[in-house]
Protein backbone atom coordinates (compact mmCIF):
# COMPACT_ATOMS: atom_id res chain seq x y z
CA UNK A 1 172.59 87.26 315.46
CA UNK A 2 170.90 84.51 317.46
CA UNK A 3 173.35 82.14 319.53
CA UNK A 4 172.30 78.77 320.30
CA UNK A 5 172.97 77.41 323.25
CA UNK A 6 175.01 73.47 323.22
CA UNK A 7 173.83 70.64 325.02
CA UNK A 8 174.45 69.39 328.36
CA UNK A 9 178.11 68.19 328.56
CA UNK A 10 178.73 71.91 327.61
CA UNK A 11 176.53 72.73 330.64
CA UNK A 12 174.08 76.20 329.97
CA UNK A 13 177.25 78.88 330.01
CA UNK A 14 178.32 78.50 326.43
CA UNK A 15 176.14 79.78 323.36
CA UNK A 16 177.64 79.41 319.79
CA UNK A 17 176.62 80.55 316.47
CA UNK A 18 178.17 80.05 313.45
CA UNK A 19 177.34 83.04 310.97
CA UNK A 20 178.41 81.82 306.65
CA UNK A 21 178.81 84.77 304.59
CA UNK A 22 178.62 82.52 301.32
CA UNK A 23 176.07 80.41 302.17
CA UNK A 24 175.80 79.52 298.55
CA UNK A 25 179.29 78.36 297.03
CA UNK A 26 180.13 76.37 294.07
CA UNK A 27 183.23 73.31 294.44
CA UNK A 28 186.14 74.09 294.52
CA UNK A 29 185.71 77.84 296.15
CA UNK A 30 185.84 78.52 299.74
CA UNK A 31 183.63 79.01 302.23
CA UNK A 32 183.71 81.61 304.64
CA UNK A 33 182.30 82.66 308.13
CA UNK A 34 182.57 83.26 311.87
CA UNK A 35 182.02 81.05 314.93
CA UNK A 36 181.02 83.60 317.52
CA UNK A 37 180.74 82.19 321.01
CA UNK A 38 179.71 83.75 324.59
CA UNK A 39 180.69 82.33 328.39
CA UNK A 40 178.12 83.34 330.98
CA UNK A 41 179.49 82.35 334.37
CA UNK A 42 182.37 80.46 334.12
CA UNK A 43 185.41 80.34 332.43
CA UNK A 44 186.43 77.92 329.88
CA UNK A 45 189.14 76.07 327.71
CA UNK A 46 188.23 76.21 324.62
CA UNK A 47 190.33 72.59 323.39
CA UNK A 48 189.14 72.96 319.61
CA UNK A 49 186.84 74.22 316.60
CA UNK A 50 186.10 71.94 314.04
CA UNK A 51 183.13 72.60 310.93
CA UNK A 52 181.89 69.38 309.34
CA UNK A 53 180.26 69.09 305.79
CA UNK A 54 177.25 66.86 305.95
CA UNK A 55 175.35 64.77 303.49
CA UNK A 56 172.01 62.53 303.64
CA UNK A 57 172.37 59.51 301.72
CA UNK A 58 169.71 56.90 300.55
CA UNK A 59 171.02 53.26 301.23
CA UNK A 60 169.73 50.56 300.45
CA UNK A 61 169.65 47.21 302.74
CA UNK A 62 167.64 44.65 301.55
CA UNK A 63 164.86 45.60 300.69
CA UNK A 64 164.62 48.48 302.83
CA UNK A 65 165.41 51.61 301.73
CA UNK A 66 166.95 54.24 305.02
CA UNK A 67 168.56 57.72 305.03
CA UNK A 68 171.57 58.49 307.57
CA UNK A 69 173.60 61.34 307.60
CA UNK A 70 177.42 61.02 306.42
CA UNK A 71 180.37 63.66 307.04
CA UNK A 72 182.33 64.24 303.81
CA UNK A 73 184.59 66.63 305.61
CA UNK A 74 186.15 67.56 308.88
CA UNK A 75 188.36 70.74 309.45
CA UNK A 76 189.76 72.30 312.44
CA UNK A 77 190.01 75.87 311.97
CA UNK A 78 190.88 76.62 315.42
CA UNK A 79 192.97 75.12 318.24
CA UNK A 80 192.93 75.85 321.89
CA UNK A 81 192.11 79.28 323.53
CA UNK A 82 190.45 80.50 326.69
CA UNK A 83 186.96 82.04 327.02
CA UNK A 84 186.49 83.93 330.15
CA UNK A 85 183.32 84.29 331.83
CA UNK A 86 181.23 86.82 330.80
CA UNK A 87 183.14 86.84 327.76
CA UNK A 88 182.51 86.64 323.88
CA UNK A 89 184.80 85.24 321.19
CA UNK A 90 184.59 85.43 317.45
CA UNK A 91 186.86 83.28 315.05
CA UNK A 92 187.01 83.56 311.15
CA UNK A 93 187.23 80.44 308.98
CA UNK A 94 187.46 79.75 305.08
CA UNK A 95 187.29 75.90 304.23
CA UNK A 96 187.99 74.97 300.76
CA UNK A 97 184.93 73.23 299.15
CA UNK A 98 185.55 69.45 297.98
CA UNK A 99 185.13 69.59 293.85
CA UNK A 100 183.09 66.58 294.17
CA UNK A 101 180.58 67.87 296.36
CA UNK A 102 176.85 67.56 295.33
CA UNK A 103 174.74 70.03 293.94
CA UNK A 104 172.31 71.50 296.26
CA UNK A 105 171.45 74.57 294.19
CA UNK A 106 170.17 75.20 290.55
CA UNK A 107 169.53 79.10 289.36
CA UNK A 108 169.41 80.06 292.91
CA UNK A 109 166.65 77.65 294.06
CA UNK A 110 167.29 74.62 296.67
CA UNK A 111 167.11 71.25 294.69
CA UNK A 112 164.58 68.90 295.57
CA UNK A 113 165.50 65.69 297.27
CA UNK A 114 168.85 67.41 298.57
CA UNK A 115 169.94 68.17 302.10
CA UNK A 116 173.76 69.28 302.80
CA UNK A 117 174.56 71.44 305.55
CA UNK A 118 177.40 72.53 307.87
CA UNK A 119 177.85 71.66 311.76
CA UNK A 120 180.16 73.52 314.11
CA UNK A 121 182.40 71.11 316.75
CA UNK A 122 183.47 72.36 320.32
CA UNK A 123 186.04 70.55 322.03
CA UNK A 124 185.08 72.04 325.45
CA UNK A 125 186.71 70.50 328.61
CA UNK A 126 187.69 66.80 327.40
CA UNK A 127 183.86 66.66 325.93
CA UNK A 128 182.60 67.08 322.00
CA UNK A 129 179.68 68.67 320.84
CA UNK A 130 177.85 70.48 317.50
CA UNK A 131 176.19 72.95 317.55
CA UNK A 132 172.86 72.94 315.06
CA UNK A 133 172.79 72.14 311.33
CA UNK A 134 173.42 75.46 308.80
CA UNK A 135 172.11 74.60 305.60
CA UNK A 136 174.57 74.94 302.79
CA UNK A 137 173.89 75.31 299.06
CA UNK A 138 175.97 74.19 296.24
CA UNK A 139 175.68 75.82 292.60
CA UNK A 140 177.24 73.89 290.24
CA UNK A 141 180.14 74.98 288.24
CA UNK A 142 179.91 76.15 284.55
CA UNK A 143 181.26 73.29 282.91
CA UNK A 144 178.13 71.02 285.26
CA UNK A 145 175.52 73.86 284.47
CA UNK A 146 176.34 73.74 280.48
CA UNK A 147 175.26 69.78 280.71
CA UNK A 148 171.81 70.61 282.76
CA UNK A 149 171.35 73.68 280.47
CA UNK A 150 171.76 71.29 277.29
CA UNK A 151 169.62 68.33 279.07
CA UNK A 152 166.76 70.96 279.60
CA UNK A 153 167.01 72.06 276.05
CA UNK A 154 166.91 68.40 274.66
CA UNK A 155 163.63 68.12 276.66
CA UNK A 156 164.69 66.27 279.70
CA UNK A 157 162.42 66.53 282.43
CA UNK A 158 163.85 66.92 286.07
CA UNK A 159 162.20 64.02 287.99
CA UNK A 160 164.04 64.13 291.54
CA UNK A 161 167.99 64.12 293.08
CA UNK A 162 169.46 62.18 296.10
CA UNK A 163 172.79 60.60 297.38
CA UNK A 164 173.61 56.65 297.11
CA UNK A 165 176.40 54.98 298.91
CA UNK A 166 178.77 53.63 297.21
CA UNK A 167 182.40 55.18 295.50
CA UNK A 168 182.38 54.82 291.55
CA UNK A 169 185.70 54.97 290.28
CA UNK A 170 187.67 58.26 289.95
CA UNK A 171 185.76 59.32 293.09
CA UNK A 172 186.97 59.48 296.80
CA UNK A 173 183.45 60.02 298.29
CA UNK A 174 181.24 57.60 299.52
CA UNK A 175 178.59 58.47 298.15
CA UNK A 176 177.34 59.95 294.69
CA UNK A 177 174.82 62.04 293.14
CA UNK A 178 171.88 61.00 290.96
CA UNK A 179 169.92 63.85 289.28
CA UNK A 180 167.01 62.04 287.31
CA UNK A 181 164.97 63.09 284.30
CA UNK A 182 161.81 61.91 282.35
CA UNK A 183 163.22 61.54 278.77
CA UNK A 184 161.96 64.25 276.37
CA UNK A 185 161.89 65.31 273.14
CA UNK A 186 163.23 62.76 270.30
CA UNK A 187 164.49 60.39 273.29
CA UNK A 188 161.45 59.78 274.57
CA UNK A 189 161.51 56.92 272.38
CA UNK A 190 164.38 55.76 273.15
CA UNK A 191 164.18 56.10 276.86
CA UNK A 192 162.02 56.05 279.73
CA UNK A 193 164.53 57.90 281.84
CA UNK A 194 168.02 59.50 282.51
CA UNK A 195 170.32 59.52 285.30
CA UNK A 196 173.22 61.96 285.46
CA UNK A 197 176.16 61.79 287.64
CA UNK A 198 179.57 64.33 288.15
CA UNK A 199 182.79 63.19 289.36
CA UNK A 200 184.24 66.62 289.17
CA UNK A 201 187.85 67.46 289.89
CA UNK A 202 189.96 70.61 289.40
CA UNK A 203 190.87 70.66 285.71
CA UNK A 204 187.84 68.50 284.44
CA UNK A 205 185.02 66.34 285.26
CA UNK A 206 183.39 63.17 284.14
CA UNK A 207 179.93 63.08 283.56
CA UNK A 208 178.05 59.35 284.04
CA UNK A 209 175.44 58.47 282.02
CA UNK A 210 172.68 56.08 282.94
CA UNK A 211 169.62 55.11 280.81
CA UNK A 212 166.80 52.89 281.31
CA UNK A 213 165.27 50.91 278.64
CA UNK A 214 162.13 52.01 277.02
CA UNK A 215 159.92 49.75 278.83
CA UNK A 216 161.35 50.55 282.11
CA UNK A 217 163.73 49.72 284.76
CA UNK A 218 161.41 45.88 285.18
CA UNK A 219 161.73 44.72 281.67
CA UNK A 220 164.47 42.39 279.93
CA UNK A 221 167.48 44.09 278.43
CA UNK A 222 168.41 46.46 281.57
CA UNK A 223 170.11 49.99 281.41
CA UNK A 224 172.42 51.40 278.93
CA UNK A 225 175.99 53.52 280.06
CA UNK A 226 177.63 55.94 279.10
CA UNK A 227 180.79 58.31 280.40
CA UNK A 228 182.93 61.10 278.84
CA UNK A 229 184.81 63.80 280.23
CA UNK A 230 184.60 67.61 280.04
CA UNK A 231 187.67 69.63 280.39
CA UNK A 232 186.50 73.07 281.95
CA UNK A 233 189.15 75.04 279.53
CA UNK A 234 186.16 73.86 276.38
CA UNK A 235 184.56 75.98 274.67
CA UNK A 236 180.60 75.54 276.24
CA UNK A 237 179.30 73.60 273.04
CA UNK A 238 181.96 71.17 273.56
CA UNK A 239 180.07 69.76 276.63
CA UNK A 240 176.59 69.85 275.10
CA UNK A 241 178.33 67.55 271.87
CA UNK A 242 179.64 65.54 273.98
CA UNK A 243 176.14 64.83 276.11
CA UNK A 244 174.60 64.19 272.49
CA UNK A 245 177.39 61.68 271.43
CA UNK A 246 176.73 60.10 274.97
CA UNK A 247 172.82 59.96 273.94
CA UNK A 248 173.26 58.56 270.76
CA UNK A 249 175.76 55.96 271.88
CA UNK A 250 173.79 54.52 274.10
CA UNK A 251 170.73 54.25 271.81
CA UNK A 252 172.43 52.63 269.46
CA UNK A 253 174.19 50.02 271.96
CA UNK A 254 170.66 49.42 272.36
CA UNK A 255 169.57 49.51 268.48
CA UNK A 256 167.29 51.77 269.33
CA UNK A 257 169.47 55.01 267.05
């Protein structure tokens, strides 16, 4: 266990380090670990324990183009105690996932293009401060996974993933999640590329649908939309018809099917 020592309005007598034991989770499940702390030489009041769920988002000003780092979540999961000198502390926390977090994670590998992590607050003496980032990875749930399973077999090509500000409807974040493909397989000429886009929630999920015209995102005619919904009771083949219907709508909005 290495403890990292907080910044100066903590002074140097308080080390922290927050230990996950599901450092990989999926929405909607909780996450679970220990904030162990240690007092060297003085004694201290301990005010309160927050952990924060962070994000980096692409916006878009202009035409610049920035990233800045957004909290999607803020839970105490501890309120005032005392830490005597010399002393160490350890306090357990489980934090319920949001079910519209962003995937981070894909068969156990980190997903390019996406950075999410989790910061632990001290309220220490009348003063705030985090400790360091802890990355955390998101797998996505079985009804999400049965739409990038059916994408890859359709011969999709993952291109890249980030965050954009901005709340679609049906969504409470302010951001969302792009995961772009090079079109493949029969759609290739239909489309250049594919965006995709969950706005998951407990029972079901929508799944956005974005599609650029074959000669590309410059040319007349801009993109084509789609959006259906997946309950997560369906059989598995229900999600990968309804990603086809999707497909073939929007070529033929486009008289392209």
């Amino acid at each position: 266990m290495v403890f990292r020592k907080l910044k100066a309005a903590f002074g140097a007598g308080v080390e922290v380090d927050t230990v996950l034991s599901n450092a990989t989770v999926r929405p909607g499940e909780m996450l679970r670990g220990d904030v162990h702390f240690k007092s060297s030489g003085s004694d201290y009041k301990v005010e309160g324990i927050h952990i924060e769920f962070t994000a980096v988002v692409e916006i878009e000003s202009g035409d610049n183009e920035y990233r800045s780092t957004y909290s999607f979540l803020r839970q105490q999961v501890s309120g005032p105690f005392h830490l005597a000198a010399g002393t160490s502390h350890s306090h357990p926390f489980e934090i319920p996932v949001p079910w519209e977090t962003p995937i981070s994670a894909i068969g156990g590998h980190a997903l390019p293009g996406m950075r999410l992590g989790v910061q632990t607050e001290l309220a220490l003496a009348g003063a705030l401060d985090k400790g360091d980032l802890d990355p955390l990875f998101v797998s996505p749930l079985a009804a999400q996974e049965h739409i990038i399973t059916a994408l890859d077999r359709l011969g999709f090509g993952f291109k890249k993933a980030d965050l954009e500000r901005g709340t679609l409807y049906g969504s409470t974040m302010p951001f969302f999640q792009e995961i772009e493909y090079y079109a493949g397989g029969q759609w290739r000429s239909h489309f250049s590329e594919l965006e995709l886009t969950f706005i998951a929630g407990p029972s079901q999920m929508d799944v956005i649908l974005e599609a650029d015209n074959r000669g590309g995102f410059l040319s007349s005619g801009g993109d084509s939309y789609n959006r259906f919904t997946v309950r997560y009771g369906d059989h598995p083949g229900a999600a990968e018809q309804a990603l086809q219907q999707g497909l073939e709508a929007m070529a033929r909005r486009r008289g392209w099917f």
